[in-house]
Protein backbone atom coordinates (compact mmCIF):
# COMPACT_ATOMS: atom_id res chain seq x y z
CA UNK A 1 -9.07 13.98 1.17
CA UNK A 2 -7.14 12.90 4.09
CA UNK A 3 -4.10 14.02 6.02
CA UNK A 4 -2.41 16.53 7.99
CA UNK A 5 -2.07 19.96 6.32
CA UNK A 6 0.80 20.54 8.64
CA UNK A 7 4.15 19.26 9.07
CA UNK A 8 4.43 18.43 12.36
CA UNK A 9 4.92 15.00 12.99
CA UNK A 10 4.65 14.71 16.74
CA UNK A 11 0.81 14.15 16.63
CA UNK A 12 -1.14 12.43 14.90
CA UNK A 13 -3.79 14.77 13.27
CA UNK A 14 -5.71 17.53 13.82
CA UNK A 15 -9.48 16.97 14.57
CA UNK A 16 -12.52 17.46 12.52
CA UNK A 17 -13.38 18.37 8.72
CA UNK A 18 -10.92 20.76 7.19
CA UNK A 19 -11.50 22.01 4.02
CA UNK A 20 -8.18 20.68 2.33
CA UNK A 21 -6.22 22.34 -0.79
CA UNK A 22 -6.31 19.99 -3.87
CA UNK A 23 -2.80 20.05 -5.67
CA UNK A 24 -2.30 23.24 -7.81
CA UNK A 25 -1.34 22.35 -11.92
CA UNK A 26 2.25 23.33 -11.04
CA UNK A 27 2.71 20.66 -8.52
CA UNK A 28 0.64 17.61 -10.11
CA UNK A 29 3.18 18.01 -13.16
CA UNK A 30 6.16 18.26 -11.13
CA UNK A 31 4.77 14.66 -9.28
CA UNK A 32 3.56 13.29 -12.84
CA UNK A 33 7.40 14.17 -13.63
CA UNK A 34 8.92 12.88 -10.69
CA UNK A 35 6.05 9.21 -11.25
CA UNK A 36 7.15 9.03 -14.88
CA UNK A 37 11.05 8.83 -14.21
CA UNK A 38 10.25 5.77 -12.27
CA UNK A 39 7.52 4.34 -15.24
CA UNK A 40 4.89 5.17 -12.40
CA UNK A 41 1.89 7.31 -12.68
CA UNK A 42 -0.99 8.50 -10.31
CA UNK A 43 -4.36 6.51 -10.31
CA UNK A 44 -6.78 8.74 -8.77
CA UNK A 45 -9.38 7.91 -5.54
CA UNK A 46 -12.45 9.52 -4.40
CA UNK A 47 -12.13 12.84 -2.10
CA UNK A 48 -14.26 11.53 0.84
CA UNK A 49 -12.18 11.74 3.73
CA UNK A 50 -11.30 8.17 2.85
CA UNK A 51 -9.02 8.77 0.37
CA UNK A 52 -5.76 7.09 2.10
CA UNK A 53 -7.90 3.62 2.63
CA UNK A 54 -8.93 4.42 -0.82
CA UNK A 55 -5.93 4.25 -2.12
CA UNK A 56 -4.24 1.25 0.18
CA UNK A 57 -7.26 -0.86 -1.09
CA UNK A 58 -6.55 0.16 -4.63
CA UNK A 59 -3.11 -1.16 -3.96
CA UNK A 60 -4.02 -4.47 -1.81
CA UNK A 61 -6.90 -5.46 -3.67
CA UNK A 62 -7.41 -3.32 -7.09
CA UNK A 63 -10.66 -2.00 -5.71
CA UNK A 64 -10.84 1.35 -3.53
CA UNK A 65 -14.85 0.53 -2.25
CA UNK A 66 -12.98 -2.40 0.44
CA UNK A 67 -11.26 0.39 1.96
CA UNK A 68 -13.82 0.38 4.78
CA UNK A 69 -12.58 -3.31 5.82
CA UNK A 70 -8.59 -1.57 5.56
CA UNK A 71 -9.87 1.48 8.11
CA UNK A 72 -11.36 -1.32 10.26
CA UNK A 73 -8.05 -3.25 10.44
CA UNK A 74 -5.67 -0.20 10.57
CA UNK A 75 -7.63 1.00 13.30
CA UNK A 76 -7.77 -1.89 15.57
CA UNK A 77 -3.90 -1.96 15.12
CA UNK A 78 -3.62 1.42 16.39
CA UNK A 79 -5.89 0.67 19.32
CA UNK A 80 -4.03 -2.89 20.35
CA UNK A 81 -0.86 -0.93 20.18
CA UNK A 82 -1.88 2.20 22.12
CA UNK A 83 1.58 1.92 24.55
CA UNK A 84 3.22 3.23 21.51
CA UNK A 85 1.07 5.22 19.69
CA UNK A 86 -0.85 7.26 22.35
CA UNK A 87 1.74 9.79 22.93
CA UNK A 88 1.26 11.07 19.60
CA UNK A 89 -2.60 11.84 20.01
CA UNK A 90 -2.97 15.39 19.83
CA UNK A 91 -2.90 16.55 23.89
CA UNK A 92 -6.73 17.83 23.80
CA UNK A 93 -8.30 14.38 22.73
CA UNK A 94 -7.98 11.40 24.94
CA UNK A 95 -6.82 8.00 23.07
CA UNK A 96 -9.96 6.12 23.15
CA UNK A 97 -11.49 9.06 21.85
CA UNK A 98 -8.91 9.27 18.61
CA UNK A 99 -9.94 5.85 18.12
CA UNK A 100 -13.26 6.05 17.66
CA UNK A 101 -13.23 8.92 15.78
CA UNK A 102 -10.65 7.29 13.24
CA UNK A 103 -13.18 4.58 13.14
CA UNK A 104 -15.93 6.78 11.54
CA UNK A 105 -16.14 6.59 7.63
CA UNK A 106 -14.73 10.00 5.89
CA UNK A 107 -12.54 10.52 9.29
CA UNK A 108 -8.99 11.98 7.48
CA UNK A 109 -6.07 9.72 8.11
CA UNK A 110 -2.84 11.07 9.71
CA UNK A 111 0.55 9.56 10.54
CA UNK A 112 -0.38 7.26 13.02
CA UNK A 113 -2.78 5.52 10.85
CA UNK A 114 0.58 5.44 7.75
CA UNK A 115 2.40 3.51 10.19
CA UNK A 116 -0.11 1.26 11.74
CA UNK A 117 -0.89 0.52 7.92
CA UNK A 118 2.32 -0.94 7.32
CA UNK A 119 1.74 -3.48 10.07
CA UNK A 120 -1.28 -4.47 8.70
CA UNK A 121 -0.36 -5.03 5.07
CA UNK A 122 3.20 -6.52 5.82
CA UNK A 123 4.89 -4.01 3.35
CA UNK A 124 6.94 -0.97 3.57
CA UNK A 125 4.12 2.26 2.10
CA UNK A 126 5.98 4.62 0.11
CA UNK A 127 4.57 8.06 -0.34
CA UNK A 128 5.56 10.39 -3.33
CA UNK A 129 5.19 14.22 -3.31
CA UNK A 130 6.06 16.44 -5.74
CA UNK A 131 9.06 18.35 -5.11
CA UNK A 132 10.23 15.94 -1.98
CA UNK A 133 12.14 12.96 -1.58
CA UNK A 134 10.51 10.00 -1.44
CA UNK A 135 9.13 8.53 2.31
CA UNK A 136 9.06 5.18 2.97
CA UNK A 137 7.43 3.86 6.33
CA UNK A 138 7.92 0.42 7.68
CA UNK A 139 10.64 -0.49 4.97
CA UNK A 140 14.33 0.13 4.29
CA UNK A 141 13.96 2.70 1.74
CA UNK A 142 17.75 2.00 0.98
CA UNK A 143 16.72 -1.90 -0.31
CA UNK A 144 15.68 -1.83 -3.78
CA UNK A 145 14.28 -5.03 -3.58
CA UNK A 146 11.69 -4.23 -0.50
CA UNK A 147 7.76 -4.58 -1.60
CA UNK A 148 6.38 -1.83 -0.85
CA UNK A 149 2.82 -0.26 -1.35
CA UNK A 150 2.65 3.46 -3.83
CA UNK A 151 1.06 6.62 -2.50
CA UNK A 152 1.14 10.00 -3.79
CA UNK A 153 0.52 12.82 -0.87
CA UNK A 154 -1.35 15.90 -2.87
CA UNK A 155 -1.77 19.60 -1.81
CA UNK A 156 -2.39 19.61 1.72
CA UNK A 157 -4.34 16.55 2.55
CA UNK A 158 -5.18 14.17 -0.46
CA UNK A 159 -3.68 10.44 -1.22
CA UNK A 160 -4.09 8.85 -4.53
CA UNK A 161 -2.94 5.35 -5.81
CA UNK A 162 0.25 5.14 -8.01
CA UNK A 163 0.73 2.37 -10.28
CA UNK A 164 2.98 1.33 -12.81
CA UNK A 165 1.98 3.48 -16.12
CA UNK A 166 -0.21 1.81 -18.66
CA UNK A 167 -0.89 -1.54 -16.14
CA UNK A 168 -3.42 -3.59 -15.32
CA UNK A 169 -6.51 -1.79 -13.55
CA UNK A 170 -7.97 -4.78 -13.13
CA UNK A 171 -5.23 -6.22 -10.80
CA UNK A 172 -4.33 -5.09 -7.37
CA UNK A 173 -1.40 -1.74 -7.62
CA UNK A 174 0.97 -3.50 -5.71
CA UNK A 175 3.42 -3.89 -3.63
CA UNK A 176 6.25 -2.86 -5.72
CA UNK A 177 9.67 -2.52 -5.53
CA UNK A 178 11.91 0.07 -7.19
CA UNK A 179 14.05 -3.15 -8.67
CA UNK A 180 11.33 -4.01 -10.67
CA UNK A 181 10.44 -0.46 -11.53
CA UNK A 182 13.90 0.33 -12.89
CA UNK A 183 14.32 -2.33 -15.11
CA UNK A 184 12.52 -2.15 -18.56
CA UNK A 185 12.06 -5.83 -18.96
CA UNK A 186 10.63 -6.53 -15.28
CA UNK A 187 8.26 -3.46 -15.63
CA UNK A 188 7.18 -4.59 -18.61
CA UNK A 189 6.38 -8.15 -17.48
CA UNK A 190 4.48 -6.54 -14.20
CA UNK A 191 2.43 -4.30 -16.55
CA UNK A 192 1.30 -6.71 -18.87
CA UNK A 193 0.43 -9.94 -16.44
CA UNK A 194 -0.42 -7.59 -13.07
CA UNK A 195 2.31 -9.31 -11.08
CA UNK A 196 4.72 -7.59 -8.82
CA UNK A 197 7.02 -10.18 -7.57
CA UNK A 198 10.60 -9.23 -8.73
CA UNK A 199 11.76 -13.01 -7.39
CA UNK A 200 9.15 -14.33 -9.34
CA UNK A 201 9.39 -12.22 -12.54
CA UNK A 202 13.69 -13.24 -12.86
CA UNK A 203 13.30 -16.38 -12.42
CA UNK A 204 10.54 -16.79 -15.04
CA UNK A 205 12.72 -14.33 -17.51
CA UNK A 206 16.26 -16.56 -16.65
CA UNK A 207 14.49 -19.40 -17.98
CA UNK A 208 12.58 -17.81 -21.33
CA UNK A 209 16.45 -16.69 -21.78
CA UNK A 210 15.05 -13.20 -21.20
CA UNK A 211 12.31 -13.33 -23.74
CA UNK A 212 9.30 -11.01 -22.10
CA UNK A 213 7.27 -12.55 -24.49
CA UNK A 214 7.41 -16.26 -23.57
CA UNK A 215 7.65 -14.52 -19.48
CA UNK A 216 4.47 -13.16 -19.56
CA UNK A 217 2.65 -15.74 -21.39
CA UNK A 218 4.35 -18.48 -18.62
CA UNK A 219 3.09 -16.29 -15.69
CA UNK A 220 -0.26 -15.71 -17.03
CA UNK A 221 -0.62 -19.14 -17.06
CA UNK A 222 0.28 -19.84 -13.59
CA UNK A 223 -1.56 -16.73 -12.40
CA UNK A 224 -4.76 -18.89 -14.10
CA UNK A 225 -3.72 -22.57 -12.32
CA UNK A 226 -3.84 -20.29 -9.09
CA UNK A 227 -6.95 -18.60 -9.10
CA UNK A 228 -8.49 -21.61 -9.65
CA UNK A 229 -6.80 -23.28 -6.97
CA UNK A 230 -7.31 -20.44 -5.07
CA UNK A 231 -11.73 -20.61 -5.57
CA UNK A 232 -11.63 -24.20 -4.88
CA UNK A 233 -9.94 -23.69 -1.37
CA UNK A 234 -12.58 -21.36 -0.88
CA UNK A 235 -15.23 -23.57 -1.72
CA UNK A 236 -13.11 -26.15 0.65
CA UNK A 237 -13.71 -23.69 3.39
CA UNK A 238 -9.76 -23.13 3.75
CA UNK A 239 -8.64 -19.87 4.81
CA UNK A 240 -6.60 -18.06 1.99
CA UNK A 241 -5.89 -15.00 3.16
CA UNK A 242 -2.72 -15.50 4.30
CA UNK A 243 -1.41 -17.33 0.69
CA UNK A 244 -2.80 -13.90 -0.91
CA UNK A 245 0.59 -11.94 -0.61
CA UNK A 246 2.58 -14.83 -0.87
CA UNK A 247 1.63 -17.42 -3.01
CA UNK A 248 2.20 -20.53 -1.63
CA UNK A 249 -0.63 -22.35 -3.78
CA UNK A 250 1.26 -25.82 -3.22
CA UNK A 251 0.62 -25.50 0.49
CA UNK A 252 -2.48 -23.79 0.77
CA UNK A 253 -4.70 -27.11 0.38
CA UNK A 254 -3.38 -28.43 3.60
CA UNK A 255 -4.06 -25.12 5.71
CA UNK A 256 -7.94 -24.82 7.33
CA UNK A 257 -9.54 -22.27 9.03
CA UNK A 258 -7.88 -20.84 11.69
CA UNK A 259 -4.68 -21.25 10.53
CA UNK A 260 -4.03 -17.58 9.38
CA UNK A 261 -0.74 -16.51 9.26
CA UNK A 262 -0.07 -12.75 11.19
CA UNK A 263 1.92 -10.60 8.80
CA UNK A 264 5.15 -9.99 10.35
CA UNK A 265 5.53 -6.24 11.76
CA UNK A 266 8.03 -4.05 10.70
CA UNK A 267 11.08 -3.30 12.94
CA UNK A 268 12.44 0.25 14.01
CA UNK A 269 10.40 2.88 16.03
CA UNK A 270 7.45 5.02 16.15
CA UNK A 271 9.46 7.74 16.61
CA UNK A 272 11.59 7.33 13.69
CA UNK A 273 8.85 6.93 11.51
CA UNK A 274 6.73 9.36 12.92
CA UNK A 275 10.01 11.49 12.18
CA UNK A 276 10.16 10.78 8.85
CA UNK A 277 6.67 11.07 7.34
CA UNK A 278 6.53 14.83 8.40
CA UNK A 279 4.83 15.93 5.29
């Protein structure tokens, strides 16, 4: 697993293995409970220590082995941004120590490396744990309509996936919004085509006149055109990471290498997010 058994959120971990407490039955059905009223539902990762890259990559890119590439960039986040983030090593490790521990494979994640995630992704990450309020980092957990990528915290040190119940495995998790999980029709159209973009999804349903039907069978269509514009720009040599969140297929065949877009980071402290994913 990874994590921070405690709840203190002034540091960012404690060092070393621990031997972490998986979630008892009591507390996975109070979280199944708490996933289901939002048509969620947990999708579980491997217990290696990597379990919150796991996870992220589950959500980014529907497949938990890349999350060695997501430690590398989280990492190397926390490291160019070390002004802000060293005060919250633990006092007993120095900084470039914590960093090249963190970039070991099966090194547990901590807070630091929730919030330097959310940098890297360009989403809000919201974490659910049974019996506590939601935490969102790097969002406005207030907006409905922020994108935002689905975590479940478990016993003392474990992060699965969550996903929206009965979806596509085969697509990336996320990100998500609550707008689009609170609506039947949207949540139906995400779970049947393995799209998450609410702006997307209304548009497409205003003009079927609301007919989920006719929706998904318009976006799975489009979702096809763009994967196959999307190989060819590979074989083109363009660089396409940075239409992967986004879209932007119509523009994508005039970008080259090298023109990679940063994703935007989040506004608002450390220290109020640091705050706020005491868990």
């Amino acid at each position: 697993g990874d994590g921070d058994g405690d709840s203190g959120a002034s540091k960012g971990r404690g060092k070393g293995k621990q031997h972490h407490r998986r979630a008892k039955d009591d507390e996975l059905t109070t979280l199944m409970t708490q996933l289901d009223a939002l048509r969620l539902t947990r999708h579980a990762v491997d217990a290696d220590g990597n379990c919150f890259f796991r996870a992220l990559a589950d959500q980014k890119y529907g497949d938990e082995h890349r999350h060695a590439e997501l430690r590398e960039k989280i990492v190397a986040t926390v490291r160019e941004r070390e002004a802000e983030f060293a005060p919250f090593v633990e006092d007993d490790e120095s900084f470039d120590d914590y960093v090249a521990r963190m970039a070991s494979d099966g090194e547990w994640a901590g807070h630091l490396e929730v919030i330097a995630a959310t940098s890297v992704l360009g989403y809000g990450i919201c974490i659910h744990q049974a019996g506590s309020p939601r935490w969102v980092a790097g969002a406005n957990e207030a907006d409905d309509d922020a994108k935002l990528f689905h975590v479940s915290y478990e016993g003392s040190d474990h992060y699965n996936s969550v996903r929206v119940r009965g979806g596509r495995l085969d697509k990336p998790g996320g990100p998500l919004s609550l707008a689009v999980l609170r609506d039947a029709d949207l949540a139906e159209v995400v779970k049947r085509v393995g799209c998450a973009d609410v702006g997307r999804i209304r548009r497409t349903l205003r003009a079927c006149r609301n007919d989920v039907e006719a929706c998904v069978r318009v976006i799975e269509d489009e979702l096809e055109e763009e994967e196959e514009a999307r190989k060819k720009a590979i074989a083109d040599g363009v660089d396409v990471d940075a239409f992967d969140d986004g879209g932007g297929w119509a523009e994508v065949k005039t970008k080259k290498s090298g023109g990679k877009n940063k994703p935007h980071r989040r506004k608002g402290s450390i220290e109020r997010d640091m705050e706020a994913l005491a868990i």
